[in-house]
C-alpha atoms as a PDB file:
ATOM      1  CA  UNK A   1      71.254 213.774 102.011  1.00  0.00           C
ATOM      2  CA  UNK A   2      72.560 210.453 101.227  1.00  0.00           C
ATOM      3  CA  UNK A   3      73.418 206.953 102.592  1.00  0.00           C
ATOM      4  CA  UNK A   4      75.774 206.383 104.684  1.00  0.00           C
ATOM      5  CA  UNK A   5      76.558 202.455 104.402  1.00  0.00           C
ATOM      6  CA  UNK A   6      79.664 201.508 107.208  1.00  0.00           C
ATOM      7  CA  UNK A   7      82.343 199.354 105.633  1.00  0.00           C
ATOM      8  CA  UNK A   8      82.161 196.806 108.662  1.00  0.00           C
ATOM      9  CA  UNK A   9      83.107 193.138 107.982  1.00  0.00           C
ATOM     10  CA  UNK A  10      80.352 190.762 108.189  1.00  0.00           C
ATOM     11  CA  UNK A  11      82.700 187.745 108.459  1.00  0.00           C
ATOM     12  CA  UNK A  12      85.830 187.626 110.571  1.00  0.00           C
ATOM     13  CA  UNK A  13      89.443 186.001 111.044  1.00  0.00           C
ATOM     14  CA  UNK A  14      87.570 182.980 113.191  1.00  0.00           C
ATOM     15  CA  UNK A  15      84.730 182.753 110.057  1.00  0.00           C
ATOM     16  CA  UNK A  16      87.143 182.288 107.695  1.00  0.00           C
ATOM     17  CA  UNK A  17      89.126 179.643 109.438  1.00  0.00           C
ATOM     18  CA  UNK A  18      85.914 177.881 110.436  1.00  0.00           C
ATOM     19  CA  UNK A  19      84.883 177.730 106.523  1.00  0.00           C
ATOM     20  CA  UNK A  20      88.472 176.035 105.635  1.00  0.00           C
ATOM     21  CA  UNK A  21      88.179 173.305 108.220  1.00  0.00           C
ATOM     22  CA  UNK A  22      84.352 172.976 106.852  1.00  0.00           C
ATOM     23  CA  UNK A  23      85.418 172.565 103.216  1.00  0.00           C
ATOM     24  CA  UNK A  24      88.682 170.410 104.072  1.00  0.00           C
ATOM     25  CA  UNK A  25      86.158 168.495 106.274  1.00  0.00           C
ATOM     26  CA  UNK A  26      84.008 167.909 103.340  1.00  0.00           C
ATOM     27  CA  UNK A  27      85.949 167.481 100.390  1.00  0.00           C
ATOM     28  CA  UNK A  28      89.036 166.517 101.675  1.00  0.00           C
ATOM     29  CA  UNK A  29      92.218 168.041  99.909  1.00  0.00           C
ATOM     30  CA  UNK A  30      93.833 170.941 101.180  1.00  0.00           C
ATOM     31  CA  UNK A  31      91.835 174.548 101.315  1.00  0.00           C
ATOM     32  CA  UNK A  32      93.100 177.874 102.293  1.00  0.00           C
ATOM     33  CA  UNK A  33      91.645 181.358 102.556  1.00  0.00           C
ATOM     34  CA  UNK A  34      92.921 185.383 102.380  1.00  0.00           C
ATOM     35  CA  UNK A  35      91.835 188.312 103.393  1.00  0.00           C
ATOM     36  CA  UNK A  36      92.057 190.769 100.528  1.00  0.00           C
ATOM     37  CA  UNK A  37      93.714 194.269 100.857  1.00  0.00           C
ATOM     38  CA  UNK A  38      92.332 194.178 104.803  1.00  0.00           C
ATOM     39  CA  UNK A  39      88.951 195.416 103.151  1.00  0.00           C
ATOM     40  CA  UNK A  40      86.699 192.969 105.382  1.00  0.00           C
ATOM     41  CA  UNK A  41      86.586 190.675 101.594  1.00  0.00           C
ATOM     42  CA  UNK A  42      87.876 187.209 101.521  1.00  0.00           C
ATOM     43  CA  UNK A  43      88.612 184.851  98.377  1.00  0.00           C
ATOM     44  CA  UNK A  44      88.788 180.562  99.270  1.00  0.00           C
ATOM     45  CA  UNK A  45      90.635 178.369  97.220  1.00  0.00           C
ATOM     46  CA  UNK A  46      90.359 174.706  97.678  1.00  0.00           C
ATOM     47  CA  UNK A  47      91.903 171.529  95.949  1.00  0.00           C
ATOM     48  CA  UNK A  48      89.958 168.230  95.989  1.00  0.00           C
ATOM     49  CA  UNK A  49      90.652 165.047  94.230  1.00  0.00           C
ATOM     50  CA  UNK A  50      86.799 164.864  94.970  1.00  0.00           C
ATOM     51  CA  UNK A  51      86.083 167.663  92.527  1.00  0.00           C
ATOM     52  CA  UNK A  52      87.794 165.009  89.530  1.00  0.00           C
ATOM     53  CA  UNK A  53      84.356 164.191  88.044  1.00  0.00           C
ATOM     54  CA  UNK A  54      82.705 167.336  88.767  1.00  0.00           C
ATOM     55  CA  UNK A  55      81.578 170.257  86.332  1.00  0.00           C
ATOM     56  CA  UNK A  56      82.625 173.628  87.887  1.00  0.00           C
ATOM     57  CA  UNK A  57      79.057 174.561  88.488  1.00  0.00           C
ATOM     58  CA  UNK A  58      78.441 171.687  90.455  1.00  0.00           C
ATOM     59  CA  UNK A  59      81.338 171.907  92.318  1.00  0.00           C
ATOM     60  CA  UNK A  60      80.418 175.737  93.055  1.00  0.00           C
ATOM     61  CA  UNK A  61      77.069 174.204  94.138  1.00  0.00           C
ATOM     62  CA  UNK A  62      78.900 171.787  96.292  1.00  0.00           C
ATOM     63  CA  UNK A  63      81.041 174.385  97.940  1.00  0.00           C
ATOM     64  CA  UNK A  64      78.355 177.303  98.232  1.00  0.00           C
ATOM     65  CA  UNK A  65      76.037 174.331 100.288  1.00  0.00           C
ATOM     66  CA  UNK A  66      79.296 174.153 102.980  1.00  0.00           C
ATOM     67  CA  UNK A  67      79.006 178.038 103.186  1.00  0.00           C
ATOM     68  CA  UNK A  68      75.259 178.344 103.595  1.00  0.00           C
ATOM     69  CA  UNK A  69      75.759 175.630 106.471  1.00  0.00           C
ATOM     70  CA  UNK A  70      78.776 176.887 108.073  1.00  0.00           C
ATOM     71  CA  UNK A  71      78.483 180.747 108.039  1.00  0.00           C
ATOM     72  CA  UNK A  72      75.197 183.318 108.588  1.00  0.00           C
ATOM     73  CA  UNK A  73      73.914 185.332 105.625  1.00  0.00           C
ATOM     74  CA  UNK A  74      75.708 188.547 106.484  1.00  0.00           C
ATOM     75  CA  UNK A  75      79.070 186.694 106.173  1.00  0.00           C
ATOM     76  CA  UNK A  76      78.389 185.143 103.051  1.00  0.00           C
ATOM     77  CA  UNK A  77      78.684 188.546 101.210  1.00  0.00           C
ATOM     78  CA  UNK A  78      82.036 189.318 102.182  1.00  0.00           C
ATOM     79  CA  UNK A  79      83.626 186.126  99.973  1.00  0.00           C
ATOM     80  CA  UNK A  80      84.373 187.348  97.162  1.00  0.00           C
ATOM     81  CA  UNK A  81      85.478 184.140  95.360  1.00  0.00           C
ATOM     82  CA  UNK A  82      85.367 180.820  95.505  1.00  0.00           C
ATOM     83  CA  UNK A  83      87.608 178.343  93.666  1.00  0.00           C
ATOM     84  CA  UNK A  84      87.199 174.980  93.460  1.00  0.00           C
ATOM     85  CA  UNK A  85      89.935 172.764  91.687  1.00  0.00           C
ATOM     86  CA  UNK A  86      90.656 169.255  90.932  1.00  0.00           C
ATOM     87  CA  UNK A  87      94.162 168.268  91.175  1.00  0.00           C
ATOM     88  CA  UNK A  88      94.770 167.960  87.099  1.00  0.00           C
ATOM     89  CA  UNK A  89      93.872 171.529  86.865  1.00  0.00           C
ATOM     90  CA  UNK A  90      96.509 172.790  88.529  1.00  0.00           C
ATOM     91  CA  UNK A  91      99.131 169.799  86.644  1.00  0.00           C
ATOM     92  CA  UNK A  92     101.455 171.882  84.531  1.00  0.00           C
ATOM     93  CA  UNK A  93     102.103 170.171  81.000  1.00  0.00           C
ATOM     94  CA  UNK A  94     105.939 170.101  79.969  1.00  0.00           C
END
């Protein structure tokens, strides 16, 4: 006898899209999203010139208070990851 937990998505196509224009809303910069291996999972990525003076825990605090506001609970689980750059940490150094 055990449990039987359905892999249903919590969060959907619409969700996702709805958290982008939330973050790019907030933060500016550009933000994208993708679905990972169609599992129901998603991992965000955005790029803010706002996030220049910000530790990444605050900016994950930042982020995770657009989430909280924009999605329900349920949805929440299915991000996997988060990330949250400034612009000079994506410069490459020649």
């Amino acid at each position: 006898e055990g449990i039987t937990i359905a892999a249903v998505p919590y969060i959907t196509d619409e969700q996702a899209k709805s958290l982008v224009r939330a973050l790019t809303k907030q933060f500016g910069g550009k933000a994208e999203y993708e679905a990972i291996n169609g599992r129901g999972t998603y991992r965000f990525a955005i790029v803010s010139k706002r996030f220049n003076t910000m530790r990444q825990l605050q900016r994950q605090d930042e982020v995770w208070k657009v989430v909280d506001q924009v999605l329900p609970r349920e949805a929440t689980l299915d991000i996997t990851t988060i990330l949250a750059y400034a612009p000079a940490d994506l410069a490459t150094s020649k």
